[in-house]
Protein backbone atom coordinates (compact mmCIF):
# COMPACT_ATOMS: atom_id res chain seq x y z
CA UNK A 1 -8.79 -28.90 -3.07
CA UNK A 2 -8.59 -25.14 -2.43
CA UNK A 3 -11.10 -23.91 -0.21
CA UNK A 4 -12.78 -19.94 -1.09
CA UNK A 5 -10.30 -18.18 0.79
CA UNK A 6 -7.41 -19.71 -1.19
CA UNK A 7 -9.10 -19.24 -4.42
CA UNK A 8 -10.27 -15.44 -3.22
CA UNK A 9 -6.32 -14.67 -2.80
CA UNK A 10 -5.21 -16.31 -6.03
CA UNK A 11 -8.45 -14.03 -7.47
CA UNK A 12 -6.97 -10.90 -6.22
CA UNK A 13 -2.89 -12.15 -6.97
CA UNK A 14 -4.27 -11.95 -10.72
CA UNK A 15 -6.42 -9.19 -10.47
CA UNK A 16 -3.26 -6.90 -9.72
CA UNK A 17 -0.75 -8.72 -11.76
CA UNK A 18 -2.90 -8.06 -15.10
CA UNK A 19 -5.77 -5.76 -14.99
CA UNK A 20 -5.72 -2.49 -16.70
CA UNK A 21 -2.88 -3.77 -19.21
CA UNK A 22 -3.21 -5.61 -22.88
CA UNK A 23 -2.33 -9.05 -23.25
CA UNK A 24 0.84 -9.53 -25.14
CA UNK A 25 -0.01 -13.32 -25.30
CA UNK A 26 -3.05 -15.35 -24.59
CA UNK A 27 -3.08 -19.15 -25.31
CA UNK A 28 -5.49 -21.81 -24.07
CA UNK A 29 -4.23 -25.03 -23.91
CA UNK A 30 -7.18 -26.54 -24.10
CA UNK A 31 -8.87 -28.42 -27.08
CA UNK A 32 -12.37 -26.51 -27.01
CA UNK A 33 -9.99 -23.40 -27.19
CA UNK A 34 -7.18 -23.96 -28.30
CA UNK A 35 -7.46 -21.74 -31.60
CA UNK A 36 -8.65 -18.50 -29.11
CA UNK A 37 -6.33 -15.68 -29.65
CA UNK A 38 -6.49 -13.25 -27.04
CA UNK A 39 -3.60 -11.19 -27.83
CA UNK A 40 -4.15 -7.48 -27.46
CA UNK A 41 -7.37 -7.87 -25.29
CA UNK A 42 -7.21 -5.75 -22.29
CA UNK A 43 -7.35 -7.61 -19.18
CA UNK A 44 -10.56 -5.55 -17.02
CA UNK A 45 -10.36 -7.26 -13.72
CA UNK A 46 -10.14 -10.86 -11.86
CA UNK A 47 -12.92 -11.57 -9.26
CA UNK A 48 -13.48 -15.10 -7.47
CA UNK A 49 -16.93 -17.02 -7.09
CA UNK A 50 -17.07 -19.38 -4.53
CA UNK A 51 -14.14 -21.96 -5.96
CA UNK A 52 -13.89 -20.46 -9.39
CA UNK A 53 -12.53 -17.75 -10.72
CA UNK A 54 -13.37 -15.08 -13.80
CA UNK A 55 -10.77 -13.14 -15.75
CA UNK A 56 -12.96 -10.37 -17.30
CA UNK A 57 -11.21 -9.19 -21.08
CA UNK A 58 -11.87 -6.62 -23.49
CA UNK A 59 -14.54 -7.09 -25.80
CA UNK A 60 -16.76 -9.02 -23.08
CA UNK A 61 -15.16 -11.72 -23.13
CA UNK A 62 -14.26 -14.19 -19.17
CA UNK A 63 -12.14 -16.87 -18.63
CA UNK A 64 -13.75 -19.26 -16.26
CA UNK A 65 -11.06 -21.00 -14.70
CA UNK A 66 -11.30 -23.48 -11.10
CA UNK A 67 -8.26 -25.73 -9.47
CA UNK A 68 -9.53 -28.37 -9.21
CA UNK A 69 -7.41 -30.95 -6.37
CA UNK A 70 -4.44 -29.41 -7.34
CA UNK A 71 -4.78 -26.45 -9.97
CA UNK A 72 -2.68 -23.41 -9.72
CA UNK A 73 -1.97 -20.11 -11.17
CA UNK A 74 1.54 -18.87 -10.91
CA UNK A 75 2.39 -15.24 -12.02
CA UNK A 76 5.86 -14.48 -12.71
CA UNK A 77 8.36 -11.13 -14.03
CA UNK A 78 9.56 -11.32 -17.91
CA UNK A 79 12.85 -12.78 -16.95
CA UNK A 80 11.81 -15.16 -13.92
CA UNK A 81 11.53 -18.92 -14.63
CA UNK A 82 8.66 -20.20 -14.33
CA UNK A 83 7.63 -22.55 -11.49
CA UNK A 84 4.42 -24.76 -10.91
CA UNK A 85 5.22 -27.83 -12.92
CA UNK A 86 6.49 -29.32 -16.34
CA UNK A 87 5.05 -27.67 -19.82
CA UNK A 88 2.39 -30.16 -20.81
CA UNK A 89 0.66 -29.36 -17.58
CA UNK A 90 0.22 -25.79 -18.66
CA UNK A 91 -3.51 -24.73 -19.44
CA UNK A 92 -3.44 -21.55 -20.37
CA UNK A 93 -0.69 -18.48 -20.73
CA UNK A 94 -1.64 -14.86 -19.85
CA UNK A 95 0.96 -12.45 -20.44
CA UNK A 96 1.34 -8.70 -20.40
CA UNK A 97 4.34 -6.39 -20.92
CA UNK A 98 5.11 -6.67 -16.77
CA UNK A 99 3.63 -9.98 -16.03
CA UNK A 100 3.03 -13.83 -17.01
CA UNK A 101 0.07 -15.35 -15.46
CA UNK A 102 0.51 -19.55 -16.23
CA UNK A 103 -2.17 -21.60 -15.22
CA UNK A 104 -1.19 -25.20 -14.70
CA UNK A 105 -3.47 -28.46 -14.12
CA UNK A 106 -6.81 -26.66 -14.54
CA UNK A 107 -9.57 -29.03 -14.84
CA UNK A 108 -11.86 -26.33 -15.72
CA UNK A 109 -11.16 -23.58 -18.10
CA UNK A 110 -13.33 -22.14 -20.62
CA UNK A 111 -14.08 -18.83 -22.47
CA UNK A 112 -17.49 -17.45 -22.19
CA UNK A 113 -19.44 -14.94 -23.67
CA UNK A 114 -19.89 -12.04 -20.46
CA UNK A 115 -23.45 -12.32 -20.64
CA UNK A 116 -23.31 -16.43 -19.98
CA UNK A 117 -21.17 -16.14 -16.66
CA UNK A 118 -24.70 -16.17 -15.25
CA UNK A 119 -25.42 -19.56 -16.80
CA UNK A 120 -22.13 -21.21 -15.98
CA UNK A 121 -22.33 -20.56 -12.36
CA UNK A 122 -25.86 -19.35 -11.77
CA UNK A 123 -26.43 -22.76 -9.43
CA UNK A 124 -23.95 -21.45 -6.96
CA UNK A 125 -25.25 -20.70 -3.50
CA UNK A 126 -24.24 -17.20 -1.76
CA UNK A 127 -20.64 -16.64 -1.84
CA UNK A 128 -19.31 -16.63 1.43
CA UNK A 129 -16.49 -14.39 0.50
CA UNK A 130 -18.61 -12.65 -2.38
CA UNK A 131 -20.72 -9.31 -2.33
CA UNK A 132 -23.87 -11.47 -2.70
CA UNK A 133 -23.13 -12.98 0.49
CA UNK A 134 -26.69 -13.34 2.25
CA UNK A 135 -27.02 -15.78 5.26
CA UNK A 136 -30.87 -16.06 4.78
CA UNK A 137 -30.59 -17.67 1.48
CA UNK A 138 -27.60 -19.88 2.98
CA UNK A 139 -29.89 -21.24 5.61
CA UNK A 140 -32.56 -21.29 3.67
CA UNK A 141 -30.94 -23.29 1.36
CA UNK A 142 -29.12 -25.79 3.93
CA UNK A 143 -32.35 -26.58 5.67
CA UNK A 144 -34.04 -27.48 1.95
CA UNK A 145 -33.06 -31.15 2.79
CA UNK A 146 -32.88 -31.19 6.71
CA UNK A 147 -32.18 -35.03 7.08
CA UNK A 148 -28.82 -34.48 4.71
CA UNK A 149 -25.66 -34.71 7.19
CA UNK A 150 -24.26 -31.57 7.98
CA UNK A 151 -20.71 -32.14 6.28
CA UNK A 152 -22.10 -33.12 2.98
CA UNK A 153 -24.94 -30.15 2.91
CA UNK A 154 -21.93 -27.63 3.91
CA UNK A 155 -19.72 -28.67 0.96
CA UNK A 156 -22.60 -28.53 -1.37
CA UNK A 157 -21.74 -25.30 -3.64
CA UNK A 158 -25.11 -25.06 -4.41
CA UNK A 159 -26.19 -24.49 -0.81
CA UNK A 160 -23.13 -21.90 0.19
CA UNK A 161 -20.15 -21.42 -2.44
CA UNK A 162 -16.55 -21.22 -0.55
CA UNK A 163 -16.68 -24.44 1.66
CA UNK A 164 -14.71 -27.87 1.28
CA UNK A 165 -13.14 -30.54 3.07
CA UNK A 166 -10.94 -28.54 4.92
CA UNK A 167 -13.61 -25.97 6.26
CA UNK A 168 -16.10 -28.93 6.28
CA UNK A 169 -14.48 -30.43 9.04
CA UNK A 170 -13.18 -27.66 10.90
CA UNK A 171 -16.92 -26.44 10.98
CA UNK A 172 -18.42 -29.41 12.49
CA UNK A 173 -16.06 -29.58 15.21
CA UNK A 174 -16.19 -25.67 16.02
CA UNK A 175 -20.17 -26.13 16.42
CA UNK A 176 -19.37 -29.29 18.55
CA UNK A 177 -21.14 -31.93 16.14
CA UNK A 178 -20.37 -34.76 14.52
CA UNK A 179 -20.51 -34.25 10.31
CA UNK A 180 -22.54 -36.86 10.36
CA UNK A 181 -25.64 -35.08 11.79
CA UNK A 182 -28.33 -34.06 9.94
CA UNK A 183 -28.49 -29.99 9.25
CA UNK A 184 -32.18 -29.98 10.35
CA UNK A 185 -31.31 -31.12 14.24
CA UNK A 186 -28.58 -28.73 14.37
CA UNK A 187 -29.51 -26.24 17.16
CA UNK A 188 -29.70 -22.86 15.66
CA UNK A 189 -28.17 -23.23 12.19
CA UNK A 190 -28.00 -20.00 11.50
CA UNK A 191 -24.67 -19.91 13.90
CA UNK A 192 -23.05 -22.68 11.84
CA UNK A 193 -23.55 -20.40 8.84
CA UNK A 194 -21.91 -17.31 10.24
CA UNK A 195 -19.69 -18.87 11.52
CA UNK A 196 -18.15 -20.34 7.76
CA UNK A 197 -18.73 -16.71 6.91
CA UNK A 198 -16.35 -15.66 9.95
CA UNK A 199 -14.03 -18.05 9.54
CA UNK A 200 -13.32 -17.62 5.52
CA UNK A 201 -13.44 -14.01 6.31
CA UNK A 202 -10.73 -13.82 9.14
CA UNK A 203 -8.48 -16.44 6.58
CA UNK A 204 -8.72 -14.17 3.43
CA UNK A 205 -5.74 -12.22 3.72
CA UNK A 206 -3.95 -14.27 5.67
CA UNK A 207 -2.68 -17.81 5.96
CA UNK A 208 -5.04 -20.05 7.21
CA UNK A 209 -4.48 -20.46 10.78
CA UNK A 210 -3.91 -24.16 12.49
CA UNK A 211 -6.76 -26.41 12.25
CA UNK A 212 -8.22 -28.37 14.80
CA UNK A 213 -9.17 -31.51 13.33
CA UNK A 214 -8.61 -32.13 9.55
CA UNK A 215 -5.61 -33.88 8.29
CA UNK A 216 -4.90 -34.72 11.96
CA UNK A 217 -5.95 -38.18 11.80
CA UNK A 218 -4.79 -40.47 14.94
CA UNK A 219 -3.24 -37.18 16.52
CA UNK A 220 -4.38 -35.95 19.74
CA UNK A 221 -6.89 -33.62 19.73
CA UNK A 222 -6.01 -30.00 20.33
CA UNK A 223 -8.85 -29.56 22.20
CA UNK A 224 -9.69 -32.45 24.78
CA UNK A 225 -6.53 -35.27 24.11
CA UNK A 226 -8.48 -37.08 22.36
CA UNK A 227 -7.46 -38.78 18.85
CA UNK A 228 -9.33 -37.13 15.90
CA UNK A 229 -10.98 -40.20 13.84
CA UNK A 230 -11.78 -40.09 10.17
CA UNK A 231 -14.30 -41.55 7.94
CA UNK A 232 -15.98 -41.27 4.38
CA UNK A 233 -18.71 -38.90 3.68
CA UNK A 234 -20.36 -38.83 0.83
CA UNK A 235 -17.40 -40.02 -0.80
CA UNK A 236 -15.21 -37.30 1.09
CA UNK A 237 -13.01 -37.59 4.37
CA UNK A 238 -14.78 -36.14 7.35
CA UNK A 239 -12.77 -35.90 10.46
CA UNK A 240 -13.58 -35.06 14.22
CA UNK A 241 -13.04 -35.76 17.82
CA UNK A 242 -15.18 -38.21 19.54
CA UNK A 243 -14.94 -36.55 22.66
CA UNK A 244 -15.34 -32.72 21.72
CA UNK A 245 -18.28 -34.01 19.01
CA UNK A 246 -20.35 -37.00 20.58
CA UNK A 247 -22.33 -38.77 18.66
CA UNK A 248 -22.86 -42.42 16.75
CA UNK A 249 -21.34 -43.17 13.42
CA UNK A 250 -24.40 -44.66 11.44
């Protein structure tokens, strides 16, 4: 699934490929939505939240869209093919004289009233890419359930929105813990949550650099030699180093 950063570039990919021009097509290929017309609707701006995204229109109007696993949003020139998968994965078509935004396998998309963005996402935590960002609430919110483990709590959009499995992992082993351990014997939290604010921040505009632990199961550890294990949390893949982060699997 994309983590914040990813979504925060595919965000600002839209943002300059359509705002400030009309839409010369707008179809939702969605049930709920699938009457919507938004032709002629000029296209204000694109900003990301956490994992989701909002395409602001004319006429206060936003298109909540998230990717899911494996969602994406391709933008292409009037006479370019388009790429990102067959037709009947399409979920919605944005076009403007210069561009075509296609949005392909979104498992969320929905048109919203501006004034109910609030309600849609208003359970998000601080957005560690977002200009709400505010590590007090973070904490604050982390340390709400100290006995929950540390790699569930951090993937937990309601406690900090950016964060998943990738960043989950890569967390945990930065801070030298196991994900297993709960958030409220973590010494000094508060460095755990600037650090996820550091490390979405130095992988915005870039891409992400190598990681040290997830997808690397059975490999030798980049650190120490050791080979990075993986188990289920909370119904997710956690991975680490036994060596680098000691500790008992319970």
């Amino acid at each position: 699934m994309p983590e914040g950063d990813t979504v925060w570039r595919t965000a600002r990919h839209l943002d300059a490929a359509l705002s400030g021009a009309r839409l010369t097509r707008g179809e939702l290929r969605v049930p709920r939505f699938a009457t919507a017309d938004l032709t002629g609707r000029e296209v204000l701006e694109t900003v990301s939240r956490g994992k989701h995204m909002l395409t602001r229109l004319e006429g206060e109007l936003t298109l909540h869209s998230h990717l899911g696993m494996d969602g994406a949003w391709r933008v292409h020139a009037p006479d370019e093919r388009w790429r990102g998968g067959p037709a009947h994965q399409i979920r919605a078509i944005l076009g403007t004289a210069a561009h075509t935004a296609v949005g392909y396998r979104l498992p969320v998309l929905e048109l919203l009233r501006g004034r109910d963005e609030s309600t849609a996402l208003g359970y998000l935590g601080p957005d560690l890419l977002g200009p709400d960002w505010g590590p007090e609430e973070a904490l604050r919110r982390l340390l709400a359930e100290p006995a929950r483990a540390v790699g569930e709590a951090l993937l937990d959009q309601r406690n900090l929105a950016g964060i998943g499995n990738i960043y989950g992992s890569e967390l945990c082993f930065l801070a030298r813990v196991p994900p297993w351990t709960p958030i409220g014997e973590i010494p000094g939290p508060g460095r755990l949550v600037a650090l996820a604010h550091r490390l979405l921040l130095a992988n915005r505009d870039r891409r992400r650099s190598r990681l040290w632990v997830y997808g690397r199961e059975h490999r030798p550890c980049l650190r120490c030699g050791s080979r990075i294990r993986t188990a289920e949390l909370g119904g997710r893949p956690a991975y680490w180093c036994p060596t680098c982060q000691p500790g008992t699997l319970s």
